[in-house]
C-alpha atoms as a PDB file:
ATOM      1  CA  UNK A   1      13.581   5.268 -18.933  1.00  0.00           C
ATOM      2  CA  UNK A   2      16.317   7.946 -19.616  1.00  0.00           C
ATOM      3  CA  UNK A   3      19.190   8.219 -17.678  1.00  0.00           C
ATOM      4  CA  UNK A   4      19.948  12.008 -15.789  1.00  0.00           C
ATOM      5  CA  UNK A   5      23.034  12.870 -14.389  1.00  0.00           C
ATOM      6  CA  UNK A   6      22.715  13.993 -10.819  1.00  0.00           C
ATOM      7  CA  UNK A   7      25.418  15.944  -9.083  1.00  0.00           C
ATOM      8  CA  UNK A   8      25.381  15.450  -5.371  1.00  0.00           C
ATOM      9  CA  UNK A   9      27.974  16.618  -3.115  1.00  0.00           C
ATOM     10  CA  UNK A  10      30.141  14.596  -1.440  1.00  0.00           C
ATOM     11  CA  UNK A  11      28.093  15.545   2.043  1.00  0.00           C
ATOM     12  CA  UNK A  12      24.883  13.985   0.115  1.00  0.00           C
ATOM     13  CA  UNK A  13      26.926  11.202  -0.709  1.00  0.00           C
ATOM     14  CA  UNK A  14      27.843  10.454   2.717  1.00  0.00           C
ATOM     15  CA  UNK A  15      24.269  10.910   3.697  1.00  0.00           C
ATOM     16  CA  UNK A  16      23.268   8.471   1.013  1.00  0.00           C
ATOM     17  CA  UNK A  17      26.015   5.994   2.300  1.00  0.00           C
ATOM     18  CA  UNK A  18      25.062   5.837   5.764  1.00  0.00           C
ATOM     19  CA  UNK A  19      21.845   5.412   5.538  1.00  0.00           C
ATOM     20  CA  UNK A  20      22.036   2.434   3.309  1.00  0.00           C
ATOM     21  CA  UNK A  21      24.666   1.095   5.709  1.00  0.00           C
ATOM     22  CA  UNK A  22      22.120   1.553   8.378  1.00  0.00           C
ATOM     23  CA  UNK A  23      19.180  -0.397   6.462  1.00  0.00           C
ATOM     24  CA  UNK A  24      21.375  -3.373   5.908  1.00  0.00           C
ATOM     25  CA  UNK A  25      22.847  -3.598   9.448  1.00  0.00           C
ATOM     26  CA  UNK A  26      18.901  -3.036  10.603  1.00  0.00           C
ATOM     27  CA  UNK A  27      18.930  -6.713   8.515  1.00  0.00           C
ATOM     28  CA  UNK A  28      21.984  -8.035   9.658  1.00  0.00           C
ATOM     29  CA  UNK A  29      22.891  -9.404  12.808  1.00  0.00           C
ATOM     30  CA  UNK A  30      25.623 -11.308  11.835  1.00  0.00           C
ATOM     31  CA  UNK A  31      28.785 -12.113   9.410  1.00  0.00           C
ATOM     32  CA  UNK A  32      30.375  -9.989   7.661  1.00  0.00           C
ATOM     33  CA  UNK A  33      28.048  -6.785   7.462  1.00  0.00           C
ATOM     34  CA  UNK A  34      30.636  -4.501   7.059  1.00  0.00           C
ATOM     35  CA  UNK A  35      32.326  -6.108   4.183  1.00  0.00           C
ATOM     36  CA  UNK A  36      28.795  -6.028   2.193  1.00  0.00           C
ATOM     37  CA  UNK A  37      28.614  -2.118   3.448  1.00  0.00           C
ATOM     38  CA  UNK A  38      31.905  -2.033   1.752  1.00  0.00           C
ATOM     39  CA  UNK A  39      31.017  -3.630  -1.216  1.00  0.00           C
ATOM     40  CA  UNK A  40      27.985  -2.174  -2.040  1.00  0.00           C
ATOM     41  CA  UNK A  41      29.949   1.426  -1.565  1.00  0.00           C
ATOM     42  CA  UNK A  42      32.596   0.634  -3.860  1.00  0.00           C
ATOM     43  CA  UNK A  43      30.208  -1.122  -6.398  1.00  0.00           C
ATOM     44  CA  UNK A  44      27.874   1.584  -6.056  1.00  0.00           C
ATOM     45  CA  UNK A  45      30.711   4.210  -6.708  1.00  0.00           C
ATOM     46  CA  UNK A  46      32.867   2.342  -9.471  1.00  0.00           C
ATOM     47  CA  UNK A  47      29.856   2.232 -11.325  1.00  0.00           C
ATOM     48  CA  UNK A  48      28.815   5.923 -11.036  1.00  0.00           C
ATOM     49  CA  UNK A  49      32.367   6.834 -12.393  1.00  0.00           C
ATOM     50  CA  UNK A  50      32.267   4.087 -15.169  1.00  0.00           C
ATOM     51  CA  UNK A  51      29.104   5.855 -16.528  1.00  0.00           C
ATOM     52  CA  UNK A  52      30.539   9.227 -16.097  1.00  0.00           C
ATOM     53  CA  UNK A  53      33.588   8.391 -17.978  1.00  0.00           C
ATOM     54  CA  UNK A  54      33.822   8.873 -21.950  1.00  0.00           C
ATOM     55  CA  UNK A  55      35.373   6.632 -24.082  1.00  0.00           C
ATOM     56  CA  UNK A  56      38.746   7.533 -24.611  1.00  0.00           C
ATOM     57  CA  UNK A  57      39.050  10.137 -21.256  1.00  0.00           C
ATOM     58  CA  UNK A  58      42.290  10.309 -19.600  1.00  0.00           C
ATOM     59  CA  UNK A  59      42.824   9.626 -16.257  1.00  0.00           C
ATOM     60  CA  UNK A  60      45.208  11.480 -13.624  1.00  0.00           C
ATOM     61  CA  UNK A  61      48.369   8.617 -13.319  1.00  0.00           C
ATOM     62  CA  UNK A  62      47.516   8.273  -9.549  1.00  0.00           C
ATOM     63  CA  UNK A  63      43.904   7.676 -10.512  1.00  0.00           C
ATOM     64  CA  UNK A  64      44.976   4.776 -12.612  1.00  0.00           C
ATOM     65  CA  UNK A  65      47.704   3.295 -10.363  1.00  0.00           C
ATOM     66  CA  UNK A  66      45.031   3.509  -7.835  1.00  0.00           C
ATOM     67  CA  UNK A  67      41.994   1.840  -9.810  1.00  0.00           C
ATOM     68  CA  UNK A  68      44.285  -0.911 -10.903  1.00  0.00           C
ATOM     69  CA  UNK A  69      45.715  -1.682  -7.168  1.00  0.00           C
ATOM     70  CA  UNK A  70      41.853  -1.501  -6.311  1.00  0.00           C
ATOM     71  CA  UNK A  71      41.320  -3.891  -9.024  1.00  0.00           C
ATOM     72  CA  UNK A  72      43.969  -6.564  -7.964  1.00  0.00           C
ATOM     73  CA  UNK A  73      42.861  -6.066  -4.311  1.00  0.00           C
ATOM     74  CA  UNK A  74      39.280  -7.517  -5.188  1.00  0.00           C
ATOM     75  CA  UNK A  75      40.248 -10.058  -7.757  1.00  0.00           C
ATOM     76  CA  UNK A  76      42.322 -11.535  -4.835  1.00  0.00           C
ATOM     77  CA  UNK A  77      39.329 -11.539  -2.220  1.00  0.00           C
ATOM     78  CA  UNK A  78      36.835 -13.007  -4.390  1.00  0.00           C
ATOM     79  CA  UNK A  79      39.274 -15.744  -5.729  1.00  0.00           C
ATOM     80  CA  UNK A  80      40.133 -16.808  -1.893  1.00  0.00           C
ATOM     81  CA  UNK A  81      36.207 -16.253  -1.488  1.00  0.00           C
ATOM     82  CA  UNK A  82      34.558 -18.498  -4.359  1.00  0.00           C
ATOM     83  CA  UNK A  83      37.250 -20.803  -4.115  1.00  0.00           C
ATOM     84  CA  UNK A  84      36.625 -21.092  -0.487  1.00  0.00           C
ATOM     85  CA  UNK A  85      33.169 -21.606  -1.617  1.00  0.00           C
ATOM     86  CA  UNK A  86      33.923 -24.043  -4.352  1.00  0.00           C
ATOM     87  CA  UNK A  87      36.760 -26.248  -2.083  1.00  0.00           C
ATOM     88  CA  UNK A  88      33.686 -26.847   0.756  1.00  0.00           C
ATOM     89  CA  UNK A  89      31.412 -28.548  -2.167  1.00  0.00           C
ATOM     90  CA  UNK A  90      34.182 -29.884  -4.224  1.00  0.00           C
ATOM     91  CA  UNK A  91      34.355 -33.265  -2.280  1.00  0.00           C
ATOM     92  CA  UNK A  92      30.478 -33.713  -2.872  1.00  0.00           C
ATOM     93  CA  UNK A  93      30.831 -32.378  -6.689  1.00  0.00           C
ATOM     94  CA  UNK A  94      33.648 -34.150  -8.130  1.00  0.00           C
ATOM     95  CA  UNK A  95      35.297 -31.089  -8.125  1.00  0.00           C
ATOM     96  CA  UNK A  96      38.566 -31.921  -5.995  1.00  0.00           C
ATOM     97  CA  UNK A  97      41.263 -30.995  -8.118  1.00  0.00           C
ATOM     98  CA  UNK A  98      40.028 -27.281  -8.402  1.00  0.00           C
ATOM     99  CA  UNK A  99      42.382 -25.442  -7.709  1.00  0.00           C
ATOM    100  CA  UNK A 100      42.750 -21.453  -6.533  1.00  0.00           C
ATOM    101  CA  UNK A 101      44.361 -20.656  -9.757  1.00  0.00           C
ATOM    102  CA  UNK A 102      41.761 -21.910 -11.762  1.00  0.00           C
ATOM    103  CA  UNK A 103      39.318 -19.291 -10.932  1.00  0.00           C
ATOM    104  CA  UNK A 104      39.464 -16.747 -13.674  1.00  0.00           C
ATOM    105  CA  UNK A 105      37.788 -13.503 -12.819  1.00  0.00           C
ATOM    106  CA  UNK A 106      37.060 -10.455 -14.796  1.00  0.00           C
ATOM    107  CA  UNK A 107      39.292 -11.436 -17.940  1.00  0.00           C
END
């Protein structure tokens, strides 16, 4: 399979978006729908750019500020989320003295 690149505009995009929002709230009647929207956006996106980008390419300052703020922003939610996860089963896993700073994500 070889990869293409495909230029849509950001009106496709938005198309694209929605309607994959609208398949998994068709799916979804409850929890946190929105959040998985949101995730599956920015995973969606992030990865789009990371195969766009050349080893080496500079980014705008703002762009970086703004992809490492993005960056700490989701390391922080899935921590509180798998250790959220991990604290409910600890007591049935041996697991007790887990604590949030022992998740390691990413690094």
């Amino acid at each position: 399979m070889t990869m293409k690149n495909i230029i849509i505009s950001e009106k496709q995009l938005e198309k694209l978006t929605n309607r994959v929002k609208n398949s998994l709230t068709e799916n979804q009647e409850e929890g946190s729908y929105m959040a998985k929207q949101q995730l599956f956006t920015i995973a969606t996106l992030a990865h789009k750019m990371w195969e766009e980008m050349e080893d080496g390419e500079q980014l705008e300052d703002w762009m970086e500020t703004k992809i490492a703020q993005s960056e700490q922003s989701i390391i922080s939610v899935v921590k509180t989320f798998m250790y959220d996860e991990v604290s409910s089963k600890s007591s049935s896993d041996g697991m007790g003295k887990l604590s949030f700073d022992d998740l390691i994500i990413g690094k």
